[in-house]
C-alpha atoms as a PDB file:
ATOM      1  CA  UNK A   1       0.000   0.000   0.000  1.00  0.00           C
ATOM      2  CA  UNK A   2       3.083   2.331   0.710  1.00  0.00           C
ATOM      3  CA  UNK A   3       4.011   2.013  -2.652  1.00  0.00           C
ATOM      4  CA  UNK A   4       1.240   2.400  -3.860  1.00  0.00           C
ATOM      5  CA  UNK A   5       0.734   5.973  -2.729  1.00  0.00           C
ATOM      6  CA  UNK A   6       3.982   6.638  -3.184  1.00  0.00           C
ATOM      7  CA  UNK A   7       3.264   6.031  -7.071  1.00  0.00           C
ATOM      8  CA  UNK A   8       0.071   8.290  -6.667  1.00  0.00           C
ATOM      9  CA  UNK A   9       1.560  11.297  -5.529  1.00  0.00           C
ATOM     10  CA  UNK A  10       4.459  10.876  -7.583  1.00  0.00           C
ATOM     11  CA  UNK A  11       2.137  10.031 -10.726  1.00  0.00           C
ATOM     12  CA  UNK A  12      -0.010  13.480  -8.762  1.00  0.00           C
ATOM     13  CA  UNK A  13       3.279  15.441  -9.176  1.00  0.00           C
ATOM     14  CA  UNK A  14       4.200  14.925 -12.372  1.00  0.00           C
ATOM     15  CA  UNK A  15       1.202  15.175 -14.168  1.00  0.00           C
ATOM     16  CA  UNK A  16       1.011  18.498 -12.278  1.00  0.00           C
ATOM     17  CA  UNK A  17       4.111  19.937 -14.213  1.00  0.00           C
ATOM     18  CA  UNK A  18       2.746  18.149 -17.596  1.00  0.00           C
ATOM     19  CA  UNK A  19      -0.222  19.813 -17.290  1.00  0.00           C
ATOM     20  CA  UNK A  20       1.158  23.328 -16.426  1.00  0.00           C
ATOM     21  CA  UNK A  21      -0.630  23.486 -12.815  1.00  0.00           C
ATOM     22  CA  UNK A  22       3.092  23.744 -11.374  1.00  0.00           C
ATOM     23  CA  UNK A  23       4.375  27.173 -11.497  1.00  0.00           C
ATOM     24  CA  UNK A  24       7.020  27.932 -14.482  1.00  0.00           C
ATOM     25  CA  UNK A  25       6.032  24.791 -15.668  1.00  0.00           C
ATOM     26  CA  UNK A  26       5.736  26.655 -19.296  1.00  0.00           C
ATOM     27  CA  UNK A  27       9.600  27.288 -19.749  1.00  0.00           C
ATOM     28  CA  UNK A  28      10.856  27.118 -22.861  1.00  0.00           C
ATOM     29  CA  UNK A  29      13.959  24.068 -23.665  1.00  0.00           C
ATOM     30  CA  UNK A  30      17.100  25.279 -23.360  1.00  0.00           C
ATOM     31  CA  UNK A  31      19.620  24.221 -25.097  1.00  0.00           C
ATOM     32  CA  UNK A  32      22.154  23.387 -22.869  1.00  0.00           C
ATOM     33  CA  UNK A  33      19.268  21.111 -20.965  1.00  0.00           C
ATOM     34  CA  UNK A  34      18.092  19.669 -24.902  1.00  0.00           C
ATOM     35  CA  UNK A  35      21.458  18.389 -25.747  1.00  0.00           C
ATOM     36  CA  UNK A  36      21.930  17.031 -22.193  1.00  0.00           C
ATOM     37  CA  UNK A  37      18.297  14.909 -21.925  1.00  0.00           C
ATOM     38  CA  UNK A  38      19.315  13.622 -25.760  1.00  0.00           C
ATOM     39  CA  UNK A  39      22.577  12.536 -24.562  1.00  0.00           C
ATOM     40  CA  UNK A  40      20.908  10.491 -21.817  1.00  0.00           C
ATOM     41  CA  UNK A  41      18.522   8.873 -23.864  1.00  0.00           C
ATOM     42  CA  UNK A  42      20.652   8.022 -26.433  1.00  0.00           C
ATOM     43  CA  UNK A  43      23.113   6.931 -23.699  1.00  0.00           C
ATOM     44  CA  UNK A  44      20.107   4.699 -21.721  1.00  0.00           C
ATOM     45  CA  UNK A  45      19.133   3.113 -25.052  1.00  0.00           C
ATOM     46  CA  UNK A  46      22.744   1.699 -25.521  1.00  0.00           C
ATOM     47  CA  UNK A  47      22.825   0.449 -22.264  1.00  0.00           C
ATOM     48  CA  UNK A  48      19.363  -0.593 -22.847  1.00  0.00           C
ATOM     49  CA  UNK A  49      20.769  -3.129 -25.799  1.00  0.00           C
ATOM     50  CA  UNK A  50      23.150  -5.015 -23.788  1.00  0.00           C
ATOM     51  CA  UNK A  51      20.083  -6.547 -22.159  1.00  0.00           C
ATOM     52  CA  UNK A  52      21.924  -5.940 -18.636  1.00  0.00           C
ATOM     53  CA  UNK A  53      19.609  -4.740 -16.565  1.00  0.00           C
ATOM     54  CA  UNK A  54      22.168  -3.238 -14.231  1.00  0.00           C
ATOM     55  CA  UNK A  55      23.277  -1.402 -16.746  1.00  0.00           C
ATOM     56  CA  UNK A  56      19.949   0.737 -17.317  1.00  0.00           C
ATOM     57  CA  UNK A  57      19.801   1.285 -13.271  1.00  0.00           C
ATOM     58  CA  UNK A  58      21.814   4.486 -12.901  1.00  0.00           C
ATOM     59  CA  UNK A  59      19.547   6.263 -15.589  1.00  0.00           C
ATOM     60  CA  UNK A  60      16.959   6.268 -13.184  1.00  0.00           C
ATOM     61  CA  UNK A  61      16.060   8.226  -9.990  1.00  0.00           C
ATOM     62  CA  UNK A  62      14.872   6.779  -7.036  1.00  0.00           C
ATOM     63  CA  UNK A  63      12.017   6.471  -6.533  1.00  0.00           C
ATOM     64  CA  UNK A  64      10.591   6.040 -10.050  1.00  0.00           C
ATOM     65  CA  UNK A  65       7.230   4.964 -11.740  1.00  0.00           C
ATOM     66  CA  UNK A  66       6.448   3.043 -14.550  1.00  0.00           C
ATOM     67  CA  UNK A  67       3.129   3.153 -16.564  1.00  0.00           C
ATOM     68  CA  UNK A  68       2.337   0.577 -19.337  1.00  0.00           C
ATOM     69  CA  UNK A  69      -0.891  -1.702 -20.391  1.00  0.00           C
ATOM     70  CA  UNK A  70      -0.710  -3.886 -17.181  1.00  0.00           C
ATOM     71  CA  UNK A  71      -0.677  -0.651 -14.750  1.00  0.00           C
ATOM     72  CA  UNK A  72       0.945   1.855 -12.762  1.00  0.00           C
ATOM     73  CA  UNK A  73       3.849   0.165 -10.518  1.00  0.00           C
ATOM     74  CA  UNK A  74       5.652   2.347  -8.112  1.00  0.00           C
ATOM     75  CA  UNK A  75       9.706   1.677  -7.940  1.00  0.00           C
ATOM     76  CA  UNK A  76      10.960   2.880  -5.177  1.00  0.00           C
ATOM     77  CA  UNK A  77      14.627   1.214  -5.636  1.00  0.00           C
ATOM     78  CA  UNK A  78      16.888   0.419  -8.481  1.00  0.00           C
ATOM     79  CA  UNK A  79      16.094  -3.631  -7.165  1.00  0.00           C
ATOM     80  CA  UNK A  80      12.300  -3.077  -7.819  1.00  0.00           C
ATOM     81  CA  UNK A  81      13.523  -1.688 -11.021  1.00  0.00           C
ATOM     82  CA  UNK A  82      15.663  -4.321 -11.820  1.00  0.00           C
ATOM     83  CA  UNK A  83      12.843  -6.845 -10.929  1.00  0.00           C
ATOM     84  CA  UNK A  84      10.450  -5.184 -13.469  1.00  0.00           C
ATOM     85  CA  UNK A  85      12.671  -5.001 -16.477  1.00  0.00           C
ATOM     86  CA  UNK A  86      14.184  -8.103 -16.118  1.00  0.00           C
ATOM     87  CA  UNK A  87      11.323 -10.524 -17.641  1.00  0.00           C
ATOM     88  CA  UNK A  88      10.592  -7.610 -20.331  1.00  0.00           C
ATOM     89  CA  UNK A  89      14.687  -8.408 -21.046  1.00  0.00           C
ATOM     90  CA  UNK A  90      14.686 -11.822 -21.086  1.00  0.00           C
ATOM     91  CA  UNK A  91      11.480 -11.831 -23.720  1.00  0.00           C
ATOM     92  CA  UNK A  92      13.060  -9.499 -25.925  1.00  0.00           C
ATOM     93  CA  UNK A  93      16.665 -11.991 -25.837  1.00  0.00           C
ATOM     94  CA  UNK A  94      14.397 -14.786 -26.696  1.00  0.00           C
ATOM     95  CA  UNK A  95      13.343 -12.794 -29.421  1.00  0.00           C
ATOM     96  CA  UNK A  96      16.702 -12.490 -30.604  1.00  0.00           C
ATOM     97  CA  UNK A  97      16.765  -8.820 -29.910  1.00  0.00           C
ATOM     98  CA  UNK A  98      19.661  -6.932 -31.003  1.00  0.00           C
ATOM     99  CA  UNK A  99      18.898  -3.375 -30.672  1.00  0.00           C
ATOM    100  CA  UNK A 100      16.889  -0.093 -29.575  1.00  0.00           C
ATOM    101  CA  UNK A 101      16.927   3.309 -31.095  1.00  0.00           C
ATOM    102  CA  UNK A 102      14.549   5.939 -30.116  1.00  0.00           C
ATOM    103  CA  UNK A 103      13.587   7.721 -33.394  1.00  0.00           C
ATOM    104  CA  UNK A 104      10.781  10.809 -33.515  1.00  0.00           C
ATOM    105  CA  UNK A 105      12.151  12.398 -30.390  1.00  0.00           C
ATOM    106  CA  UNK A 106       9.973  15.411 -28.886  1.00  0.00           C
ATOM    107  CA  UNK A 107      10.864  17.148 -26.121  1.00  0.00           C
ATOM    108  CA  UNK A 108       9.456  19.848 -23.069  1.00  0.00           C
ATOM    109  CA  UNK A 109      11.010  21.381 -20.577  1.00  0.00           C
ATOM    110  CA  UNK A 110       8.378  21.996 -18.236  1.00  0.00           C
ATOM    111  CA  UNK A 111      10.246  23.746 -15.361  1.00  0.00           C
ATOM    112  CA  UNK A 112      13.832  23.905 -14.181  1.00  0.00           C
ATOM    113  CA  UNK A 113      14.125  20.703 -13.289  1.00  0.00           C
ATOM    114  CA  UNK A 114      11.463  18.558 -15.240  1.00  0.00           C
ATOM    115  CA  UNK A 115      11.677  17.880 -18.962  1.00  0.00           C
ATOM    116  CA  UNK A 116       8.876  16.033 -20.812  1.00  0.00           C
ATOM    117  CA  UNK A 117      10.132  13.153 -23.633  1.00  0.00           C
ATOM    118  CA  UNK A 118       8.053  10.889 -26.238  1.00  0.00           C
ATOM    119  CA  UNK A 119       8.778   9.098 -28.926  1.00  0.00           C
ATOM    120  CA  UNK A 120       9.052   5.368 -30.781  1.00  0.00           C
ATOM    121  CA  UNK A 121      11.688   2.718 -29.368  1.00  0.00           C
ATOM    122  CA  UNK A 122      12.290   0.881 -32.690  1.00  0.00           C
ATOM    123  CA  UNK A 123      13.804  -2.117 -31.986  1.00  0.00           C
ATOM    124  CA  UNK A 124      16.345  -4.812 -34.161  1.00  0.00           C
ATOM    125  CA  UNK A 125      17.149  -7.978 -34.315  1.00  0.00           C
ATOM    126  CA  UNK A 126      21.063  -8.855 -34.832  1.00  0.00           C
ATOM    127  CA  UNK A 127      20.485  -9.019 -38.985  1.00  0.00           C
ATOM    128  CA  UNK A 128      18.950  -5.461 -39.181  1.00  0.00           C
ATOM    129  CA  UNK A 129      15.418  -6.877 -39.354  1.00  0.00           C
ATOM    130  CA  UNK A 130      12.766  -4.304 -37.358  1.00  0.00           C
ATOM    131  CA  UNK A 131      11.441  -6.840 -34.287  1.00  0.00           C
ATOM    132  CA  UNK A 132       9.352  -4.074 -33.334  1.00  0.00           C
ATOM    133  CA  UNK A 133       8.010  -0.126 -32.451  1.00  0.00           C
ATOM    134  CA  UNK A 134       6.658   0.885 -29.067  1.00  0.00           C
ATOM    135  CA  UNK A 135       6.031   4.366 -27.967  1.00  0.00           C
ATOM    136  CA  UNK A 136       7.956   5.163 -24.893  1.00  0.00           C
ATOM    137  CA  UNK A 137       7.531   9.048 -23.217  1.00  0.00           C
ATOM    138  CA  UNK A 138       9.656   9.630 -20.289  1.00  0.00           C
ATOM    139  CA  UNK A 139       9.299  12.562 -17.271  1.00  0.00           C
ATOM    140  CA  UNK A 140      13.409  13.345 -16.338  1.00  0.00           C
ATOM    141  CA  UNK A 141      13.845  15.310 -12.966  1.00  0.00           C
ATOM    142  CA  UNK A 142      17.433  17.056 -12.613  1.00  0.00           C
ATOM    143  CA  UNK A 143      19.293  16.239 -10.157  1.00  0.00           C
ATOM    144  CA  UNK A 144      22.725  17.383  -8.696  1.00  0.00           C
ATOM    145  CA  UNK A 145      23.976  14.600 -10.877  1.00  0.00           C
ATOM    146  CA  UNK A 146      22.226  15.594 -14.015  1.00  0.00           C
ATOM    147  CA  UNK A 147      19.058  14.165 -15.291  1.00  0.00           C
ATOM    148  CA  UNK A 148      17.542  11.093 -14.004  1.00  0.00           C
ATOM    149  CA  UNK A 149      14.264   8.917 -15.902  1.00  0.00           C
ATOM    150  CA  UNK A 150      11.479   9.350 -13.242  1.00  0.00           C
ATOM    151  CA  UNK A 151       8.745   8.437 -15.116  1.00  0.00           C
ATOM    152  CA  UNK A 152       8.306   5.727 -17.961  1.00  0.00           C
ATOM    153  CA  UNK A 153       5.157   5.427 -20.169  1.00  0.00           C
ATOM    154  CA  UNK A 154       5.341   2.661 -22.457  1.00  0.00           C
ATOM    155  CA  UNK A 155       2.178   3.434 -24.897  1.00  0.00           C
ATOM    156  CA  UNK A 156       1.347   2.396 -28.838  1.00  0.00           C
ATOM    157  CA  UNK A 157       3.748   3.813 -31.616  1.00  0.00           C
ATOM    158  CA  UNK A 158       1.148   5.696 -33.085  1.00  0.00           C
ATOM    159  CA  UNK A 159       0.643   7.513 -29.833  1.00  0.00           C
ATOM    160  CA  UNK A 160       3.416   9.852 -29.324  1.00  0.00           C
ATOM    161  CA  UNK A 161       2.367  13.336 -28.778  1.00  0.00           C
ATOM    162  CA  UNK A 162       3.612  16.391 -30.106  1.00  0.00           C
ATOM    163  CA  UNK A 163       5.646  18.454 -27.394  1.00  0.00           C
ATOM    164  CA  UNK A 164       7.257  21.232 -29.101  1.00  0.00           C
END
């Protein structure tokens, strides 16, 4: 149940800055910030392909939520993390995954310290072949230690909305 509401009001939070009802939550990207949250992603989606999942862990901030068809699930350490991606890894290495690259990239800053991502995760097998597209739109907080994934939304391809 603690995790649970933990997930709430962090779910509360965020969808406070997405929707503007934060203060300065209308900032425009900076470019400094842009280049920094592309780095990341692109950094998190090689790590991503090794299929380690303790390689993806420092990407995100504790605690964390995820969002996808089966529900909302609160992390509130890198091991719950770790628990929920692992499966998802081991299905995709079955599949003879090879690959992610996140194409379509849009991006908001919505404050100082929280940036709004979407786009599609296209994802390869080891001869090139497309395995598949998912839409994937991430909330990053800044930390001291630069930005962090706090917030995952896995959601159809042909959902990705506009940001900028």
């Amino acid at each position: 149940m603690k995790g649970l509401i933990l997930g709430l009001t962090l779910l509360s939070l965020f969808t406070g800055v997405a929707l503007g009802l934060v203060p300065n939550a209308r900032l425009a990207a900076g470019q400094d910030d842009k280049a920094a949250v592309t780095g990341l992603l692109n950094d998190y989606f090689r790590a991503f392909g090794k299929l380690d999942v303790q390689a993806i862990l420092p990407y995100y901030l504790e605690p964390s939520v995820l969002i996808t068809a089966r529900g909302v699930a609160a992390m509130p350490t890198h091991a719950a993390m770790a628990a929920a991606f692992t499966p998802l890894m081991e299905g995709l290495r079955a599949r003879g995954y090879a690959r992610s690259e996140l194409t379509t990239l849009h991006m908001k800053r919505l404050s100082a310290t929280a940036t709004l991502v979407s786009g599609v995760a296209v994802r390869y097998k080891a001869d090139g072949q497309e395995l598949e597209r998912t839409g994937v739109t991430y909330v990053l907080h800044k930390t001291d230690n630069g930005w962090k994934i706090a917030v995952t939304v896995g959601h159809d391809a042909e959902s990705v909305p506009r940001l900028e």
